[in-house]
PDB file of N, CA and C in Angstrom:
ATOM      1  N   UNK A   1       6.318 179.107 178.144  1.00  0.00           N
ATOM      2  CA  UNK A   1       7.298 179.106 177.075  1.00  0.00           C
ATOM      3  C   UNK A   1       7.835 180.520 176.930  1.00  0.00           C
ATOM      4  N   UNK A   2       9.198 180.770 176.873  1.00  0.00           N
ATOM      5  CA  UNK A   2      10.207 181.908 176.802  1.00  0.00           C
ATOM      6  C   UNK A   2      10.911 181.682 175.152  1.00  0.00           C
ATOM      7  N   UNK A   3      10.846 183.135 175.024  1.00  0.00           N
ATOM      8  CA  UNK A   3      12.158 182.994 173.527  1.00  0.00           C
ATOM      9  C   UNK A   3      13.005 184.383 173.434  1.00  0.00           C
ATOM     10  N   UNK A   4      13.889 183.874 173.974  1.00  0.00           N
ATOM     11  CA  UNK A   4      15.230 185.308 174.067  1.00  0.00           C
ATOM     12  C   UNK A   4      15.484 185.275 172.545  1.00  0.00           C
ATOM     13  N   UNK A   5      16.128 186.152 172.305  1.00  0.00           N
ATOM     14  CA  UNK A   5      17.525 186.344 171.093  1.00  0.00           C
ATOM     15  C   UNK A   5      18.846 186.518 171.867  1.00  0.00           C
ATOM     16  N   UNK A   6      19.563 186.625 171.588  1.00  0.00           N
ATOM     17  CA  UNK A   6      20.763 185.957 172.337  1.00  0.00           C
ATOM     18  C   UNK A   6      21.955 187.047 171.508  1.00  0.00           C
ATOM     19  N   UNK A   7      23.110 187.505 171.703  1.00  0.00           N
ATOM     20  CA  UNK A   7      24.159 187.965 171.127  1.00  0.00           C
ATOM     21  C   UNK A   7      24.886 186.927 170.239  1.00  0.00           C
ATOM     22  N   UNK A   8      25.189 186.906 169.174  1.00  0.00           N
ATOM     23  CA  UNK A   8      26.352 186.050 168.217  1.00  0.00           C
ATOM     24  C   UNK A   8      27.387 185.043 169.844  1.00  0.00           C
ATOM     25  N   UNK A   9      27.960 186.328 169.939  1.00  0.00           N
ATOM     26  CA  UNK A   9      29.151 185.570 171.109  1.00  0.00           C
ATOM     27  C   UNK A   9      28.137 184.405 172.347  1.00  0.00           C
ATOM     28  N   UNK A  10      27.329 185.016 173.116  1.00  0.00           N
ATOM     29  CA  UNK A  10      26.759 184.073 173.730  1.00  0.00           C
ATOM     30  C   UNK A  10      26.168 183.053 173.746  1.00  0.00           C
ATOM     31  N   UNK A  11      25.173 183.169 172.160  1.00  0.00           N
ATOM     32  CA  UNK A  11      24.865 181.608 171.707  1.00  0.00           C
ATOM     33  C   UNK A  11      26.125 181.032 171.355  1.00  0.00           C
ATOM     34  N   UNK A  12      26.979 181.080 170.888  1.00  0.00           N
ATOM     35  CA  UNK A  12      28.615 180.442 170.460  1.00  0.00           C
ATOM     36  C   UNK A  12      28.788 179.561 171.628  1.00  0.00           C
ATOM     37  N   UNK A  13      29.075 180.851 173.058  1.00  0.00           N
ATOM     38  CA  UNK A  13      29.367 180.019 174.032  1.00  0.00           C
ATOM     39  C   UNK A  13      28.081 178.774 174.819  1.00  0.00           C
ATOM     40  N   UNK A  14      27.191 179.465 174.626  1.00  0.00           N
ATOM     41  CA  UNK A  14      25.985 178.438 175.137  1.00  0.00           C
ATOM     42  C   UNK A  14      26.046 177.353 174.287  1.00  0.00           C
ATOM     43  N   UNK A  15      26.279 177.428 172.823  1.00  0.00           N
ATOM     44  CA  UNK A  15      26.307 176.310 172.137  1.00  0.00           C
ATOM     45  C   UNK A  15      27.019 174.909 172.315  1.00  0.00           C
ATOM     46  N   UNK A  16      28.693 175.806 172.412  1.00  0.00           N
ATOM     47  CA  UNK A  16      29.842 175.117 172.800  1.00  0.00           C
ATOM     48  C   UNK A  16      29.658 173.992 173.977  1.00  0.00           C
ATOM     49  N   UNK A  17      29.584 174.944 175.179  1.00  0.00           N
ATOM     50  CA  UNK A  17      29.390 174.315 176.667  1.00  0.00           C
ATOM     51  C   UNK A  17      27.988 173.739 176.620  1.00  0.00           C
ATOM     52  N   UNK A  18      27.092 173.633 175.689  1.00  0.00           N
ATOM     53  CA  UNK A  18      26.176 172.559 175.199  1.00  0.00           C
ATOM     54  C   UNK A  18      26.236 171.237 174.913  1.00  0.00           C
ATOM     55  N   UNK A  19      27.741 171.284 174.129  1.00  0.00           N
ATOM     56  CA  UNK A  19      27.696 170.188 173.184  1.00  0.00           C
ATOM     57  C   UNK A  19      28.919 169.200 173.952  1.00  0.00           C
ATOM     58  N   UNK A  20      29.852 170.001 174.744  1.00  0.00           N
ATOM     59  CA  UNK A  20      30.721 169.352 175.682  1.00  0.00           C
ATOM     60  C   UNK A  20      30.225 169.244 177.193  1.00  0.00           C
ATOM     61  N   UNK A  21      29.501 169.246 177.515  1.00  0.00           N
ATOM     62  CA  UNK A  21      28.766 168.915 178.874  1.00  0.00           C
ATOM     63  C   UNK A  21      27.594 167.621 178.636  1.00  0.00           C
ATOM     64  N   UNK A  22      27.051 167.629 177.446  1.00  0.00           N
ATOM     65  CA  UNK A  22      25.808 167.011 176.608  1.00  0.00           C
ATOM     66  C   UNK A  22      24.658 166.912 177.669  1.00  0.00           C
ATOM     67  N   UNK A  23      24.533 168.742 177.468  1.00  0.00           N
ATOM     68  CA  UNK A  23      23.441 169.225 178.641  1.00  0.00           C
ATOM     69  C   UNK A  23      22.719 169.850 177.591  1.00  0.00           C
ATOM     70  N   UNK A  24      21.174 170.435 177.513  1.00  0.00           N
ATOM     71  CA  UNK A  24      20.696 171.286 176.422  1.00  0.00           C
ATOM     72  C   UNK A  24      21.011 172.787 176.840  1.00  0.00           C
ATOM     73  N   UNK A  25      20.770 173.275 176.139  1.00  0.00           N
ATOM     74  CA  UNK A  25      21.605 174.985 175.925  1.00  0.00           C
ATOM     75  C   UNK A  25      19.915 175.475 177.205  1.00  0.00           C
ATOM     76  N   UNK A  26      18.529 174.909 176.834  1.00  0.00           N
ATOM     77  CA  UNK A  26      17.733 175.149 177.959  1.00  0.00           C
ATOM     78  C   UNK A  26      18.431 175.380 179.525  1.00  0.00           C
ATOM     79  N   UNK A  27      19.123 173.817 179.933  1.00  0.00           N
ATOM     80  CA  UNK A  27      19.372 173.593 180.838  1.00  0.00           C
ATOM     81  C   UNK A  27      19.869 174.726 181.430  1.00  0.00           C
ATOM     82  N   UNK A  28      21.049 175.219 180.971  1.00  0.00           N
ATOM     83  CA  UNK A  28      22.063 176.605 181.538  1.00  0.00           C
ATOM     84  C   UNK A  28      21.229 177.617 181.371  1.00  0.00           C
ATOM     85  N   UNK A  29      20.388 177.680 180.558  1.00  0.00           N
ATOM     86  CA  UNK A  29      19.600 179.322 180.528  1.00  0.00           C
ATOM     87  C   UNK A  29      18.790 179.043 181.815  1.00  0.00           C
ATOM     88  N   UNK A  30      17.865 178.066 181.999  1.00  0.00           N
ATOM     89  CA  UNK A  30      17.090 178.291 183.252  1.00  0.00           C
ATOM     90  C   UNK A  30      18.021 178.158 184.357  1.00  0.00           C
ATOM     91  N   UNK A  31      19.098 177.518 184.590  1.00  0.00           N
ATOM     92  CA  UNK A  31      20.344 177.747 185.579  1.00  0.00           C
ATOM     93  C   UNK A  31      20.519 179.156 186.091  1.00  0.00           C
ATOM     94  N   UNK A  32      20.952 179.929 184.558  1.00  0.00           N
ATOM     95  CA  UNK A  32      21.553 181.257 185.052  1.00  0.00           C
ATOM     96  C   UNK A  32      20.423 182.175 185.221  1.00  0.00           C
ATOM     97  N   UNK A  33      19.375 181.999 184.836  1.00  0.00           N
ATOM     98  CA  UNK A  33      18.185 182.616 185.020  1.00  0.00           C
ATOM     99  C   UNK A  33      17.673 182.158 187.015  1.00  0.00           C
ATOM    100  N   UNK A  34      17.689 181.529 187.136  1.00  0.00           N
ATOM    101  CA  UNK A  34      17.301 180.916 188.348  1.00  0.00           C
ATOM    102  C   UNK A  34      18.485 181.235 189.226  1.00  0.00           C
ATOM    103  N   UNK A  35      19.246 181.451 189.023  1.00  0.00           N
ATOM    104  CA  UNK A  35      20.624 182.292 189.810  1.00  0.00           C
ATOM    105  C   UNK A  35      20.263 183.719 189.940  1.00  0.00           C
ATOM    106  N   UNK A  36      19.735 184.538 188.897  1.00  0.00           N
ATOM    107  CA  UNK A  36      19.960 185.931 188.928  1.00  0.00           C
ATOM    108  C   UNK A  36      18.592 186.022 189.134  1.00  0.00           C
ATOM    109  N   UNK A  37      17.828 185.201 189.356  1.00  0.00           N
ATOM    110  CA  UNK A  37      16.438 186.064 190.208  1.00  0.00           C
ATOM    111  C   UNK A  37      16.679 186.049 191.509  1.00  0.00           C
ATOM    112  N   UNK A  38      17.523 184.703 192.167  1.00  0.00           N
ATOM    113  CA  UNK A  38      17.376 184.096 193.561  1.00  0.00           C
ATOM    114  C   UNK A  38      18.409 185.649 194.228  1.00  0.00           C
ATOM    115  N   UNK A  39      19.410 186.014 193.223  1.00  0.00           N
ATOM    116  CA  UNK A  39      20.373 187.017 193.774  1.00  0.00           C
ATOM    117  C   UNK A  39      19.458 188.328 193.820  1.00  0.00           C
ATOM    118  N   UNK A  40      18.848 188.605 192.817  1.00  0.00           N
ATOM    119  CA  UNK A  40      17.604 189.609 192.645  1.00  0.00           C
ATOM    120  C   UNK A  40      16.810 190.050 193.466  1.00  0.00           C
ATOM    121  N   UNK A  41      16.441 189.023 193.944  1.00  0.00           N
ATOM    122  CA  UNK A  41      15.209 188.632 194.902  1.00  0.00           C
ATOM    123  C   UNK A  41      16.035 189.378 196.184  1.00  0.00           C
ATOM    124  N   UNK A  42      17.132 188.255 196.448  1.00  0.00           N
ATOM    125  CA  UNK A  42      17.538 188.816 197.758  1.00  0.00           C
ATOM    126  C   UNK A  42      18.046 190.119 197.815  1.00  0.00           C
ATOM    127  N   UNK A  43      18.654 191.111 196.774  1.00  0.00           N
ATOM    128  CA  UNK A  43      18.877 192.348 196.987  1.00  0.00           C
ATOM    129  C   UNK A  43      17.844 192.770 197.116  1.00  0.00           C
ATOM    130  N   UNK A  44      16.812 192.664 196.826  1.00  0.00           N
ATOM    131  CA  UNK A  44      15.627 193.784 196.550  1.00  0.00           C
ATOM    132  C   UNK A  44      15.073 193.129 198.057  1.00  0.00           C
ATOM    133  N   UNK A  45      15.070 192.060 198.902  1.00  0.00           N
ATOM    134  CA  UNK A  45      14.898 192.045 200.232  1.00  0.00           C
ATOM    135  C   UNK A  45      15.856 192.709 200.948  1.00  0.00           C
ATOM    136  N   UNK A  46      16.885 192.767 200.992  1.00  0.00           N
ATOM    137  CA  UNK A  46      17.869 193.202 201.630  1.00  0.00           C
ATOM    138  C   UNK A  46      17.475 195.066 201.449  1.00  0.00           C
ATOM    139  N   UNK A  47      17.136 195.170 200.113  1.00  0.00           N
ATOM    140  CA  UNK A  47      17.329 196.979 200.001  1.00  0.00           C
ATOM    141  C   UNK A  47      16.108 197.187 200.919  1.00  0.00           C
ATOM    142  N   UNK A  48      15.122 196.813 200.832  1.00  0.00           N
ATOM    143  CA  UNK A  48      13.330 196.918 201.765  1.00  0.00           C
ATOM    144  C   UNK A  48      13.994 196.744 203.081  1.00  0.00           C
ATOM    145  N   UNK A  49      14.784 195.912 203.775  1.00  0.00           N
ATOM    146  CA  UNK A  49      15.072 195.963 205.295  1.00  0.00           C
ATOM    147  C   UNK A  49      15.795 196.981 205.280  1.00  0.00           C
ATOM    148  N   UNK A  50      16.349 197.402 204.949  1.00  0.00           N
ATOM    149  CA  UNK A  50      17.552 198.734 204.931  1.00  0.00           C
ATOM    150  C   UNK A  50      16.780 199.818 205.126  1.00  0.00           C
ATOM    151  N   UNK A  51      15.668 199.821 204.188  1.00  0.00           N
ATOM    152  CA  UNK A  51      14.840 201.291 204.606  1.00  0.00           C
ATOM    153  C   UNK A  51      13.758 201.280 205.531  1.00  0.00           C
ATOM    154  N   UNK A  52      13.639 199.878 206.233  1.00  0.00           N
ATOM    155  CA  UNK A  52      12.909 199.856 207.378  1.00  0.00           C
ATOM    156  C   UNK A  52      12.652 200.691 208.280  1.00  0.00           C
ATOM    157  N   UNK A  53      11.940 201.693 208.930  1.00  0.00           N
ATOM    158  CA  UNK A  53      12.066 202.249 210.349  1.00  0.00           C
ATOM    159  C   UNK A  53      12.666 201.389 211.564  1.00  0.00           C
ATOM    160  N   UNK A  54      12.954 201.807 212.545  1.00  0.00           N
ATOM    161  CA  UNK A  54      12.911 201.106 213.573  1.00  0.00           C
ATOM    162  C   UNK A  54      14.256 200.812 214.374  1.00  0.00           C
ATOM    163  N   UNK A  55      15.161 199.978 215.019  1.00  0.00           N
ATOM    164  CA  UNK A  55      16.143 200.040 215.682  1.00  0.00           C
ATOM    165  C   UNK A  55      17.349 198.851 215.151  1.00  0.00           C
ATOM    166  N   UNK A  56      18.397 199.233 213.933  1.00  0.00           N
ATOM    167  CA  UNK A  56      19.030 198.432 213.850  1.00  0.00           C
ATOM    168  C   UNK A  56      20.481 198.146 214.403  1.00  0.00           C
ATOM    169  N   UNK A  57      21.090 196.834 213.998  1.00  0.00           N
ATOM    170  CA  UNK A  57      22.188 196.579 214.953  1.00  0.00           C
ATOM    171  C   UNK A  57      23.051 196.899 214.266  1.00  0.00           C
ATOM    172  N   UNK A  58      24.502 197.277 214.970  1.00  0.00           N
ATOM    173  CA  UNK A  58      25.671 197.369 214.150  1.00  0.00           C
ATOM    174  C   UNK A  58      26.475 195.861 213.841  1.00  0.00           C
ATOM    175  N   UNK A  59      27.501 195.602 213.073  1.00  0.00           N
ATOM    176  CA  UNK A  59      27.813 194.305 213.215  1.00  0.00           C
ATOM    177  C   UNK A  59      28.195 193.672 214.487  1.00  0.00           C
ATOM    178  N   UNK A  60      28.609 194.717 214.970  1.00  0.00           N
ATOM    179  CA  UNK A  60      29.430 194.387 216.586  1.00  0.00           C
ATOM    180  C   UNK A  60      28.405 193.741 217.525  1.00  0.00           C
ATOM    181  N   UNK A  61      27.161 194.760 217.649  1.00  0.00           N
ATOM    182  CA  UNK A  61      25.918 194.519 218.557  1.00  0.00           C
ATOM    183  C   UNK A  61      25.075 192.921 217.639  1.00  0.00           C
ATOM    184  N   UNK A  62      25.372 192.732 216.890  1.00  0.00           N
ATOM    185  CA  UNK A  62      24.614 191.442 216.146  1.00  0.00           C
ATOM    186  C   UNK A  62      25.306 190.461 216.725  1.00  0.00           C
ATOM    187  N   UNK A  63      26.808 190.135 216.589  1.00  0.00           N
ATOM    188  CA  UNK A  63      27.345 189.397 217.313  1.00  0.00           C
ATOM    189  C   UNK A  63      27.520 188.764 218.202  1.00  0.00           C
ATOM    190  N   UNK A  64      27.535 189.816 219.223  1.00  0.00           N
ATOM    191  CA  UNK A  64      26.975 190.038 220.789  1.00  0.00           C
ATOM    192  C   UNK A  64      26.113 189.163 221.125  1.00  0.00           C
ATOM    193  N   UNK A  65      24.773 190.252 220.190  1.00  0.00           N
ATOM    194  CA  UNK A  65      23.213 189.297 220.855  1.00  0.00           C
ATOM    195  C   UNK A  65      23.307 187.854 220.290  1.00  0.00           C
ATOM    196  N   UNK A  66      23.589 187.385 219.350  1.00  0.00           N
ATOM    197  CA  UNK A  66      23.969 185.943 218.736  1.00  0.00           C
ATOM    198  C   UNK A  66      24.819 185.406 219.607  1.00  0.00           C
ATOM    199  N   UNK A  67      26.281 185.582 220.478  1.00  0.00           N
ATOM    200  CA  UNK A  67      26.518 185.013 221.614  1.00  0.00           C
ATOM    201  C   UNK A  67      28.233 185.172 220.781  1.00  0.00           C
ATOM    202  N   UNK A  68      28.449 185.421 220.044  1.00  0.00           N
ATOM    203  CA  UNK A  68      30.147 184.989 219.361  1.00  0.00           C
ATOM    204  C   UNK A  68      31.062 185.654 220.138  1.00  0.00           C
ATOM    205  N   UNK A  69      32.032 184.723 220.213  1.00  0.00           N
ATOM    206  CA  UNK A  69      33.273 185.753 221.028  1.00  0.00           C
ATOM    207  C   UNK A  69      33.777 186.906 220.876  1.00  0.00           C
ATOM    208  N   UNK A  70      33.623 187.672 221.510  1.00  0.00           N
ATOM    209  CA  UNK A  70      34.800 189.272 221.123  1.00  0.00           C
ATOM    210  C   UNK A  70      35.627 188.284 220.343  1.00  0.00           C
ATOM    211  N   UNK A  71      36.324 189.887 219.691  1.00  0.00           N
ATOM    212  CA  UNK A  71      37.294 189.367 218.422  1.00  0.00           C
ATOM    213  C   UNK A  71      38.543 190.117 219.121  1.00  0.00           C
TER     214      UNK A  71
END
C-alpha cells in the first residue's frame, strides 16, 4: 500500500479523466508509475553500458555486423 499527496491541479486532472474513462484514479497512477520506472530502468541500463570498458560500435559498424544495407 502507497499514499502520495498529489498537487490541487493533478488530482483535478486524475479526477476528471477518472470519472470520464470510468477507470479508478488507482488505475492511471500505477500506469504512469509503471511507465516511468520501465523508462528509468532502461536509462539507468543504458547509462551502466555506456561506461562499460571494452570495444564499442559506432552506428555505422552495428549495422554492418547486423547485415543492413549501406545507406
Amino acid at each position: 500500500m502507497l499514499s502520495v499527496r498529489l498537487s490541487e491541479s493533478v488530482e483535478r486532472r486524475l479526477s476528471e479523466l477518472s470519472q470520464k474513462t470510468k477507470r479508478t484514479k488507482s488505475y492511471y497512477v500505477e500506469c504512469a508509475l509503471e511507465r516511468f520506472l520501465d523508462e528509468r530502468e532502461d536509462y539507468l541500463l543504458a547509462l551502466s553500458r555506456l561506461e562499460e570498458k571494452g570495444p564499442h560500435l559506432s552506428l555505422k559498424e552495428a549495422k554492418k555486423h547486423l547485415g543492413f544495407p549501406d545507406e
